[in-house]
Protein backbone atom coordinates (compact mmCIF):
# COMPACT_ATOMS: atom_id res chain seq x y z
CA UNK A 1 150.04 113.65 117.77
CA UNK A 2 152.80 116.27 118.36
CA UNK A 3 152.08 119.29 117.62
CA UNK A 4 153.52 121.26 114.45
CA UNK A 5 154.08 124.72 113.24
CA UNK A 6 150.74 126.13 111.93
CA UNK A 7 152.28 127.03 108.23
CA UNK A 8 153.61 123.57 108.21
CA UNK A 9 150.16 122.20 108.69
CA UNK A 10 148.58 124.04 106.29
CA UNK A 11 151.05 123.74 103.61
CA UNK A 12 150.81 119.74 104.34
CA UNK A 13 146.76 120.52 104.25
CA UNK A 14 147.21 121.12 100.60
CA UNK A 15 146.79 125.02 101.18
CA UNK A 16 149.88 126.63 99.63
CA UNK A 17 153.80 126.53 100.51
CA UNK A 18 154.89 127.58 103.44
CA UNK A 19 155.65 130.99 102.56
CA UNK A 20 152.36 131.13 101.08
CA UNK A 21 150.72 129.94 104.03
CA UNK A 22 152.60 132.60 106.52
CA UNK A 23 150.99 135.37 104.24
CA UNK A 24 147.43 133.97 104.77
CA UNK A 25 148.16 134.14 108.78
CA UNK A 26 149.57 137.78 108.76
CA UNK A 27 146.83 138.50 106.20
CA UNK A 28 144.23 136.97 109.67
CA UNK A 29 142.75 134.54 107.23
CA UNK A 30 143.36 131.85 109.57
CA UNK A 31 141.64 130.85 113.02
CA UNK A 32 142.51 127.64 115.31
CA UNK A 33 139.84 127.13 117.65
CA UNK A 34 137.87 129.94 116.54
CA UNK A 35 140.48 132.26 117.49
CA UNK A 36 141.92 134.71 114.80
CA UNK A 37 146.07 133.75 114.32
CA UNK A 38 148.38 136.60 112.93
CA UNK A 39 151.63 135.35 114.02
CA UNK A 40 153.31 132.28 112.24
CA UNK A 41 155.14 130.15 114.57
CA UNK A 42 151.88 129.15 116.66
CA UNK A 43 151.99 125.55 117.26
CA UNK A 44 148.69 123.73 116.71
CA UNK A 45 147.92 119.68 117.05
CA UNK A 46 146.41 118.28 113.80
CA UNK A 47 144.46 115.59 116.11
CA UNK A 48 142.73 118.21 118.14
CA UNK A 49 142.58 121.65 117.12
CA UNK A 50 140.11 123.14 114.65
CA UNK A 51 142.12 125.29 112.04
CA UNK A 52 139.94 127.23 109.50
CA UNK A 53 141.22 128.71 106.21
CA UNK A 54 139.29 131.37 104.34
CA UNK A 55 135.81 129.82 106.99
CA UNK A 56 136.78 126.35 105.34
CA UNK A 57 138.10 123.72 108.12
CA UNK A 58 141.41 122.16 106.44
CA UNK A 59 142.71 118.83 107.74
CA UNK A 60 145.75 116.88 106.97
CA UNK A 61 144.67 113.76 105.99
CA UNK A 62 141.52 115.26 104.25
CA UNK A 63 141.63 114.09 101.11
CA UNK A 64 140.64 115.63 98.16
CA UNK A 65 140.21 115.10 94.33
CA UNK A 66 140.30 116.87 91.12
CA UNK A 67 139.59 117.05 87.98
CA UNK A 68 141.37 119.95 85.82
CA UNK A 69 140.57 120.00 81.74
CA UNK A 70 144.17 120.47 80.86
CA UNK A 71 145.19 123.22 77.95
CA UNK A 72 147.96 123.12 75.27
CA UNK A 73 151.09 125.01 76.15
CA UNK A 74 150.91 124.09 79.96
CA UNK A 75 153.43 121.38 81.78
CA UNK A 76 152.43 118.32 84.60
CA UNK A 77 154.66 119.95 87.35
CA UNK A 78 154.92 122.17 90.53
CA UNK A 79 157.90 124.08 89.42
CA UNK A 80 159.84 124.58 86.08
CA UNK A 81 163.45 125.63 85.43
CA UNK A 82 162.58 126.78 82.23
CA UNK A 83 159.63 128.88 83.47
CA UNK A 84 157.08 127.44 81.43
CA UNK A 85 153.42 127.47 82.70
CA UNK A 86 153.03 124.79 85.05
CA UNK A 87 148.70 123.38 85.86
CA UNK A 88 149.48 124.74 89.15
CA UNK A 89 148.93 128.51 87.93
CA UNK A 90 145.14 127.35 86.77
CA UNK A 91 144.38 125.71 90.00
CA UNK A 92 144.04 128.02 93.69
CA UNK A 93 146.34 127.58 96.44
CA UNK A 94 144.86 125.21 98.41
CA UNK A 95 145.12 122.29 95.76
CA UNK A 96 149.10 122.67 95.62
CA UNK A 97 149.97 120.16 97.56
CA UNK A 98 147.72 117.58 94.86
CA UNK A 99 149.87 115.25 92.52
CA UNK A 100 148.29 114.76 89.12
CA UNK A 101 147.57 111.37 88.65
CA UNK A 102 149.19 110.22 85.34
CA UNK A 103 150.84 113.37 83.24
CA UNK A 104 149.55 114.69 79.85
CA UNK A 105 152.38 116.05 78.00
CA UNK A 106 152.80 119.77 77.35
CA UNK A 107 151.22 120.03 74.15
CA UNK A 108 148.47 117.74 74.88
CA UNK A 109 144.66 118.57 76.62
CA UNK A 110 142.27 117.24 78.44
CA UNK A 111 141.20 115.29 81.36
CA UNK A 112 143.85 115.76 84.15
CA UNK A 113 143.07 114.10 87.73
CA UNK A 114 144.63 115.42 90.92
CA UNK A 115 144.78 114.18 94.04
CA UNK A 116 146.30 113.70 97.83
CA UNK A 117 145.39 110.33 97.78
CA UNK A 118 148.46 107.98 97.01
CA UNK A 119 146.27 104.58 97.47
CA UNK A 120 143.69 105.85 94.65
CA UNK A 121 146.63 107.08 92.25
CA UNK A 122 148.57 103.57 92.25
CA UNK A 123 145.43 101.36 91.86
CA UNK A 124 144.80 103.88 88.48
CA UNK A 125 148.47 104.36 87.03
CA UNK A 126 149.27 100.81 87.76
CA UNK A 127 149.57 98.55 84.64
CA UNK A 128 148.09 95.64 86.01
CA UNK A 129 144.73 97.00 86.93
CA UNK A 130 144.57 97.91 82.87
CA UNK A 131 142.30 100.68 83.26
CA UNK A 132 140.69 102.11 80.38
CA UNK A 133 142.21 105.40 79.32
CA UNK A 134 140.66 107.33 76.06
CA UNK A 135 142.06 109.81 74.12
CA UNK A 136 140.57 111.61 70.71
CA UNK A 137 143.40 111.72 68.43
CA UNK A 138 143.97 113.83 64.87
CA UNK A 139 146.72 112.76 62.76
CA UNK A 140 148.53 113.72 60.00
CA UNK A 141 147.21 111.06 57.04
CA UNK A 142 143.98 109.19 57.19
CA UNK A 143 144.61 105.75 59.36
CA UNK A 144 145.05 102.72 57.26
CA UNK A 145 144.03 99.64 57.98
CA UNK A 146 146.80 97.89 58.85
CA UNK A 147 148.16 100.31 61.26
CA UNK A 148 144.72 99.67 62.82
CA UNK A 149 144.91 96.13 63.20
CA UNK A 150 149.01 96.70 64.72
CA UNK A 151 147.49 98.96 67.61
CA UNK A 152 145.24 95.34 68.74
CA UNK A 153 148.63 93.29 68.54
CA UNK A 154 150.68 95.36 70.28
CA UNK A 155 153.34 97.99 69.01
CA UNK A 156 156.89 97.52 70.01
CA UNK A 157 158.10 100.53 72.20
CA UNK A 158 161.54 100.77 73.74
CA UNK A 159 161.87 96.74 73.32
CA UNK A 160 158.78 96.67 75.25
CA UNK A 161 155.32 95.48 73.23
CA UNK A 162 152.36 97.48 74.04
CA UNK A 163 149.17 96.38 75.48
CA UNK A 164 146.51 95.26 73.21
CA UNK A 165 144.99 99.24 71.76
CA UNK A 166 141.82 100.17 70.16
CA UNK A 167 141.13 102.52 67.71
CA UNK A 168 138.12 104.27 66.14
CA UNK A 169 137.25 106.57 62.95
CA UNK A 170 135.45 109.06 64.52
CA UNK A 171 134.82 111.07 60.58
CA UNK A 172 135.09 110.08 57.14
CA UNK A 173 138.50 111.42 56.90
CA UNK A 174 140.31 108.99 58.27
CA UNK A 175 142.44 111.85 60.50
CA UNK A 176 140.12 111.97 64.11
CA UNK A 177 140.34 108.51 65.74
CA UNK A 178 139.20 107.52 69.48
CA UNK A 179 142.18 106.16 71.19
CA UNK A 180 141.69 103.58 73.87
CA UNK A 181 144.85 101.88 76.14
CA UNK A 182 145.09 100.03 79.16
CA UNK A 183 148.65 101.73 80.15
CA UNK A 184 149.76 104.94 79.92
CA UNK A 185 154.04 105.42 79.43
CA UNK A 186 155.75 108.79 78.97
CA UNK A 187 153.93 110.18 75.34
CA UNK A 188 152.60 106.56 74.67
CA UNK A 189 150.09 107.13 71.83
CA UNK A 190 152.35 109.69 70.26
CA UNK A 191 155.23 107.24 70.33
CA UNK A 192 152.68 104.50 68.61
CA UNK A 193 151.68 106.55 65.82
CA UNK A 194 154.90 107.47 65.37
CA UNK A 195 156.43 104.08 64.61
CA UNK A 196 153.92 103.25 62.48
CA UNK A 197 154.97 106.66 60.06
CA UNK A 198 152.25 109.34 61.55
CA UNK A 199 152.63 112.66 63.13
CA UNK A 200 150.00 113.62 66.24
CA UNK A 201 148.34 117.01 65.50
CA UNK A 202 146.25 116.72 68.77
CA UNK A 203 145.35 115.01 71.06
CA UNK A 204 143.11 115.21 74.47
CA UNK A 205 142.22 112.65 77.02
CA UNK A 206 139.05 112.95 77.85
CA UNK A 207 138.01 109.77 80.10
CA UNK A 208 139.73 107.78 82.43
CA UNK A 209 138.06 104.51 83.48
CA UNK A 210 134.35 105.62 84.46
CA UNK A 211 135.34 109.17 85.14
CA UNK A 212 134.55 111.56 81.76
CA UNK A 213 135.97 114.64 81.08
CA UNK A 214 132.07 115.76 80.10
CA UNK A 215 131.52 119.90 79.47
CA UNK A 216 134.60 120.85 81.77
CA UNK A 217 135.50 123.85 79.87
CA UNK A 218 139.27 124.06 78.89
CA UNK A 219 141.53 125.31 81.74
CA UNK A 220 138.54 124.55 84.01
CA UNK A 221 138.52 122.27 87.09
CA UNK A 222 136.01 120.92 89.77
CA UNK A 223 136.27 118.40 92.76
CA UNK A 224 134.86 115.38 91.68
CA UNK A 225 131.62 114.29 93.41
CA UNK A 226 131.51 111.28 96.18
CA UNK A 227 129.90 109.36 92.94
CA UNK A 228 133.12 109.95 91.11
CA UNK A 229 135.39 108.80 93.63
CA UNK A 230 133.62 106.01 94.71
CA UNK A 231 133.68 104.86 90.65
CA UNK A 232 137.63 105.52 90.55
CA UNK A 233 137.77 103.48 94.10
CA UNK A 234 135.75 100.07 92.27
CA UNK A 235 138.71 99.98 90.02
């Protein structure tokens, strides 16, 4: 392989940017080969040399995956024009080069999976695999009945019906329903309840096919475990 600059590698590692990643050599957090690196500019091949950030080996096609529980108020994206708080700023450096899989929009929680891998995140975002995304809703007015039954037929979006939906009381109320759907377009279940006349006061995904959100604390994250991934690699 031919060889690259060493900030170049480990911004492509996942680490930081690249002007990130020249701090962390000046700062001698870096080694390649077991040798200390100060100086940015040092040329390293990613097929032989051993590069160590922070005494953890990083790797270019290393692949990682995580799962961040997702607050209110934060936005699915590296960098804002607006300067609103991105899920970047609740994650450390070396998972900024992940792509969340599937957005949650800014005023929406929950379970939020990033990852390097591009093979894993089109078998789960695309349509036709149908995978199983659920969502605990609270609305405005109790759920009737026949707003129920539309989610199973299908609710017309854009000029484009929905897949079949399922919903479930989850209290007497009426108001805090379990949302299950088998897509997932730009603000999909707040766009459903919508046409059918109710207003979403919150709303938080918390499982996406077999992986569950579980007691991730808000604004929390972990990697997910080699049980995890091989679940989300079945689908």
């Amino acid at each position: 392989m031919v060889q690259v600059r060493l900030q170049k590698f480990m911004a492509e590692s996942g680490v930081g940017s690249r002007r990130k990643c020249e701090e962390y050599i000046a700062s001698g957090l870096v080694t390649v080969n077991g040798k200390k690196v100060k100086e940015s500019g040092v040329k390293v091949d990613p097929a032989k040399d051993k590069v160590f950030f922070l005494n953890k080996q990083i790797n270019i096609n290393a692949k990682k995956y995580v799962m961040l529980n997702k607050p209110k108020d934060y936005i699915t994206t590296k960098d804002d024009p607006k300067y609103r708080k991105t899920i970047y700023e609740l994650l450390p450096d070396e998972y900024n080069g992940l792509h969340a899989v599937g957005r949650l929009d800014r005023q929406s929680m929950g379970l939020l999976l990033l990852t390097n891998d591009g093979e894993l995140t089109n078998r789960v975002i695309h349509p036709t695999n149908k995978i199983i995304k659920i969502y605990r809703v609270t609305i405005n007015n109790p759920l009737a009945e026949k707003a129920y039954e539309r989610f199973e037929k299908g609710i017309l979006l854009e000029g484009q019906l929905t897949l079949s939906a399922k919903c479930f009381y989850m209290d007497e109320t009426g108001l805090t329903l379990e949302v299950h759907i088998k897509e997932g377009r730009n603000r999909q279940i707040r766009k459903m309840f919508q046409v059918l006349g109710y207003d979403v006061t919150r709303l938080k995904r918390i499982q996406i096919g077999g992986l569950k959100l579980g007691k991730l604390r808000l604004g929390s994250y972990r990697e997910l475990s080699k049980f995890e991934i091989q679940k989300l690699e079945k689908v």
